[in-house]
Each structure stands twice: as C-alpha cells, then as structure tokens.
Protein backbone atom coordinates (compact mmCIF):
# COMPACT_ATOMS: atom_id res chain seq x y z
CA UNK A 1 0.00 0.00 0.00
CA UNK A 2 0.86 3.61 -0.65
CA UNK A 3 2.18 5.87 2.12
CA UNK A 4 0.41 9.10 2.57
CA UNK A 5 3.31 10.91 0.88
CA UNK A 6 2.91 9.13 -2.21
CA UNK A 7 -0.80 8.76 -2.47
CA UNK A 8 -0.17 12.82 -1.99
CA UNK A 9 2.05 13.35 -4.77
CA UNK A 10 -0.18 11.08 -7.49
CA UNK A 11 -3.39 13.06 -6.66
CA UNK A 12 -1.21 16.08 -6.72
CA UNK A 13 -0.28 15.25 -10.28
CA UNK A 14 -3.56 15.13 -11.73
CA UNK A 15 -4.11 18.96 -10.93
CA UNK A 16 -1.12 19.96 -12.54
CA UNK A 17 -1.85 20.76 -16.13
CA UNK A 18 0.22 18.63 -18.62
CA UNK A 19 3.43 20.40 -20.81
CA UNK A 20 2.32 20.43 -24.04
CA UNK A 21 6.11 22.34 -25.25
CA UNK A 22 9.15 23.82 -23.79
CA UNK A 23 11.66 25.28 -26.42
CA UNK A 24 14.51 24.41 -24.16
CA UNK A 25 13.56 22.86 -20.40
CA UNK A 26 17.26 21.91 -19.80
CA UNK A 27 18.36 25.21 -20.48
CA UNK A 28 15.75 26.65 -18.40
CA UNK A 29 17.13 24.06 -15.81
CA UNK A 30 20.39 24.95 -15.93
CA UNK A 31 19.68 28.52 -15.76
CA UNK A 32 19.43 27.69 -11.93
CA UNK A 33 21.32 24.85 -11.59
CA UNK A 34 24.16 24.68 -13.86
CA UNK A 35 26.25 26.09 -10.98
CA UNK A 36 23.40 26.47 -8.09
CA UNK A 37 26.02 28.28 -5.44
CA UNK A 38 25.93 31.12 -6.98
CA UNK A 39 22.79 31.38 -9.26
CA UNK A 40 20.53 30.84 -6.04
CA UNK A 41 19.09 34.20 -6.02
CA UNK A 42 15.97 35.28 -6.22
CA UNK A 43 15.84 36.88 -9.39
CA UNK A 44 17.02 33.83 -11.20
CA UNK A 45 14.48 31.73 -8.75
CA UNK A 46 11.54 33.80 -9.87
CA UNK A 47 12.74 33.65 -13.84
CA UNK A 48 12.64 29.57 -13.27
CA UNK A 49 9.97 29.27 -11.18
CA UNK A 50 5.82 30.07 -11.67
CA UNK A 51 4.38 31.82 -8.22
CA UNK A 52 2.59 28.11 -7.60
CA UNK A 53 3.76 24.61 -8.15
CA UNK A 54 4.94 21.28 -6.78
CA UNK A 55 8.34 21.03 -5.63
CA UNK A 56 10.12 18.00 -3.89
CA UNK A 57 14.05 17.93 -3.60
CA UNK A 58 13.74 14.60 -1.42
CA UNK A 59 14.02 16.56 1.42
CA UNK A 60 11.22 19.33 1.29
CA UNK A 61 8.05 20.03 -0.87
CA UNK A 62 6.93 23.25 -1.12
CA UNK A 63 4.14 24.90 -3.56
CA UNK A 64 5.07 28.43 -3.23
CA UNK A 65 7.92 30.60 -4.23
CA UNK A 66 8.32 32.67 -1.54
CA UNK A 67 8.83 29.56 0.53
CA UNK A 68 11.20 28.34 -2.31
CA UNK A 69 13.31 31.60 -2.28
CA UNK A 70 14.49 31.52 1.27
CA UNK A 71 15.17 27.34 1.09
CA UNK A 72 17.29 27.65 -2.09
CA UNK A 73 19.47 30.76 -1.13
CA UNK A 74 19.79 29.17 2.36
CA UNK A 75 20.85 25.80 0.64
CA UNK A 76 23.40 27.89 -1.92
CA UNK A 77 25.18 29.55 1.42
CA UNK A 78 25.67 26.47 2.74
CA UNK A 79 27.65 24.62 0.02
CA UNK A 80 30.73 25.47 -1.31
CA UNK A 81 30.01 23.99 -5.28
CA UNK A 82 27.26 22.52 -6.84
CA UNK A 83 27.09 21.86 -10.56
CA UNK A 84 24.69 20.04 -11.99
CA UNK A 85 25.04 18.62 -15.87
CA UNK A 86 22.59 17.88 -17.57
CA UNK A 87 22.76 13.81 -19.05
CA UNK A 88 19.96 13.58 -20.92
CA UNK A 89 16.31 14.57 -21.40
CA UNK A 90 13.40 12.83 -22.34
CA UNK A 91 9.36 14.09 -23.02
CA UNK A 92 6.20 12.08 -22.11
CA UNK A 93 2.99 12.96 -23.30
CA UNK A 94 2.85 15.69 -20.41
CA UNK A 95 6.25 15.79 -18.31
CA UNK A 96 10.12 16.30 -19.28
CA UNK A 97 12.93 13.96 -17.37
CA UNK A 98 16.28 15.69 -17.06
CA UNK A 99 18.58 12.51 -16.20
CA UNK A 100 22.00 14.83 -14.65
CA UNK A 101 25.12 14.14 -12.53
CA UNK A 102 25.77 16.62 -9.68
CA UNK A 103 28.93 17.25 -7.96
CA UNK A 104 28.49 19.00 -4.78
CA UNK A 105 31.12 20.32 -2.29
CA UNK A 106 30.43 21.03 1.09
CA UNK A 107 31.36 21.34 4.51
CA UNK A 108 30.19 18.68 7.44
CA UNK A 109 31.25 18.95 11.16
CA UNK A 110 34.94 20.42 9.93
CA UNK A 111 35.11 18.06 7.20
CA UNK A 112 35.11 19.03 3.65
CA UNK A 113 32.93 16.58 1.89
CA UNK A 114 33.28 16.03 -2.34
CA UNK A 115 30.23 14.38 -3.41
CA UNK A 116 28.87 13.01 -6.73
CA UNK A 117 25.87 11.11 -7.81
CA UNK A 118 22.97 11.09 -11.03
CA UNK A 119 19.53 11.81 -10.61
CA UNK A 120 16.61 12.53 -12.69
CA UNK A 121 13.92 15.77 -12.57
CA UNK A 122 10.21 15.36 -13.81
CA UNK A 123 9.56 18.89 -14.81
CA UNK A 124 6.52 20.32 -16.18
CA UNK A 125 5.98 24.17 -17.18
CA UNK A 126 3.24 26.65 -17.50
CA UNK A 127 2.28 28.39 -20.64
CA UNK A 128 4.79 31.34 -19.97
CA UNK A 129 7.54 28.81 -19.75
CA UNK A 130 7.81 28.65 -15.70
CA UNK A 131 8.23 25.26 -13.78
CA UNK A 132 5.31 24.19 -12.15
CA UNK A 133 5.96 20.27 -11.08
CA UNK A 134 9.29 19.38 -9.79
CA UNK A 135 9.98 16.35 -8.25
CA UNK A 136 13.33 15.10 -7.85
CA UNK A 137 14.44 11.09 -7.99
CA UNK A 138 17.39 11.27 -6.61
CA UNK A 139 19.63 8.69 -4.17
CA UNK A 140 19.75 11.17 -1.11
CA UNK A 141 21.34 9.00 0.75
CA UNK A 142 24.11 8.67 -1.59
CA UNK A 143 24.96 11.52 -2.56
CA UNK A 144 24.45 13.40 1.04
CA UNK A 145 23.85 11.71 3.78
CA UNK A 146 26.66 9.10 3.64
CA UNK A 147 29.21 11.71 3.64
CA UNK A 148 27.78 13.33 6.87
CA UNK A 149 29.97 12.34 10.19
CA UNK A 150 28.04 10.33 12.91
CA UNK A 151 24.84 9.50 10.40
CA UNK A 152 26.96 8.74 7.31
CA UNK A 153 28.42 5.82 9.34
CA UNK A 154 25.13 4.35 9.83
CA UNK A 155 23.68 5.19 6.80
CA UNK A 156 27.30 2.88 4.82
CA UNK A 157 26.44 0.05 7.74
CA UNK A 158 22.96 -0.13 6.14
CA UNK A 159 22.92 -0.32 2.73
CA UNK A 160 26.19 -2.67 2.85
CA UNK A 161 24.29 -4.97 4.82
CA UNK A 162 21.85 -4.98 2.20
C-alpha cells in the first residue's frame, strides 16, 4: 500500500496541467542549476519558477515561491560547489525527465565533503515557460547523507548490509 506521501504526490499530479512544449527545459534548468552556489538568487528563482507549483528535492516540498526563495538561497550559502550537468532529457505525453550528474562540495562537522551522484527531474511548465511540477528522484542517501559524520556511518552500515 501507498504511504500518505505518495498517495499525496499522485493526486497532486492530476491537478497539474500537462506540458504540451518547452523550447529548451534543460536550459531553463540549468539557468538555476548549472552552478546552483551562486545562481541561487531570487531573481534567477523567480525567472525559473511560476508563483505556484509542486516542488520535492527529497528533502522538502513546497508549492510556493516565496517559501522556495528563502530554502534555495539558504541551501546555496551552505555549500561550497554545486554543478549540476545535464545527461539527458526525455518528453512524455505531459512531463520532461532531465537525467543529470551533480557534484556537490560542502562542509560537514569540519570536514570538507566532495560528493557526486545522477539523478533525474520530472519537470513540467506553465504556458509562460515557468516550472510548475518538480519532483526530484534522486539517491539522497548517496549523494548526502553518507558523507555526513556520525549519520553517514550508519547510513554505509545499512545499505552494505543490504
């Protein structure tokens, strides 16, 4: 059976209207991402962004930019390098998939931590061009939470157990 989460996010996609075209959705992306430190601002948030959407990162959903805004410029400070390149995209009849590899540099406890990992973005976008679904698939604990001290070593015990 479905958690609540999920059951969530499948009604949540049937509001959201379908992408019929997007000239260039990883450029668009990228215009964010490509090198998030330092395009996390909230001009550039706002340009990628509608007012309203979905959003899930794996660790937070939100639905509104101004909640957005303060989570990604937060998130920006608080890494030394992200870069995100894009793979590969695909279209379904109503979503894109940007498949990408982000490296991510960042400090944990003292420790400088050099992560790396692929993922994939469903993305779908108003009629002015603006992202209005975003849900991230994405191996969180892979690319984060293993590198962290204390949890990291729990998080390795785990999954080589596995």
């Amino acid at each position: 059976m479905y958690n609540d989460r999920v059951n969530n996010f499948l009604e949540t996609l049937k509001t959201i209207p379908k992408t019929e075209d997007h000239p260039a959705p990883s450029d668009h992306f990228a215009k964010l991402f490509k090198n998030f430190h330092q395009d996390a601002t909230e001009q550039v948030i706002r340009e990628v962004y509608a007012e309203e959407f979905y959003f899930n990162d794996t660790f937070k959903t939100f639905h509104h930019i101004d909640q957005l805004i303060p989570y990604m410029e937060e998130t920006a400070k608080n890494v030394e390098t992200t870069i995100v390149e894009i793979l590969d995209v695909s279209k379904s009849h109503s979503d894109y998939y940007l498949r990408w590899k982000m490296s991510m540099v960042f400090m944990a406890k003292g420790k400088k931590i050099e992560s790396e990992s692929v993922g994939m973005t469903q993305l779908r976008f108003n009629d002015d061009g603006k992202i209005i679904l975003h849900q991230d698939y994405w191996d969180g604990a892979e690319g984060f939470y293993q590198h962290l001290p204390y949890i990291g070593y729990f998080v390795r015990k785990v999954r080589d157990s596995l």
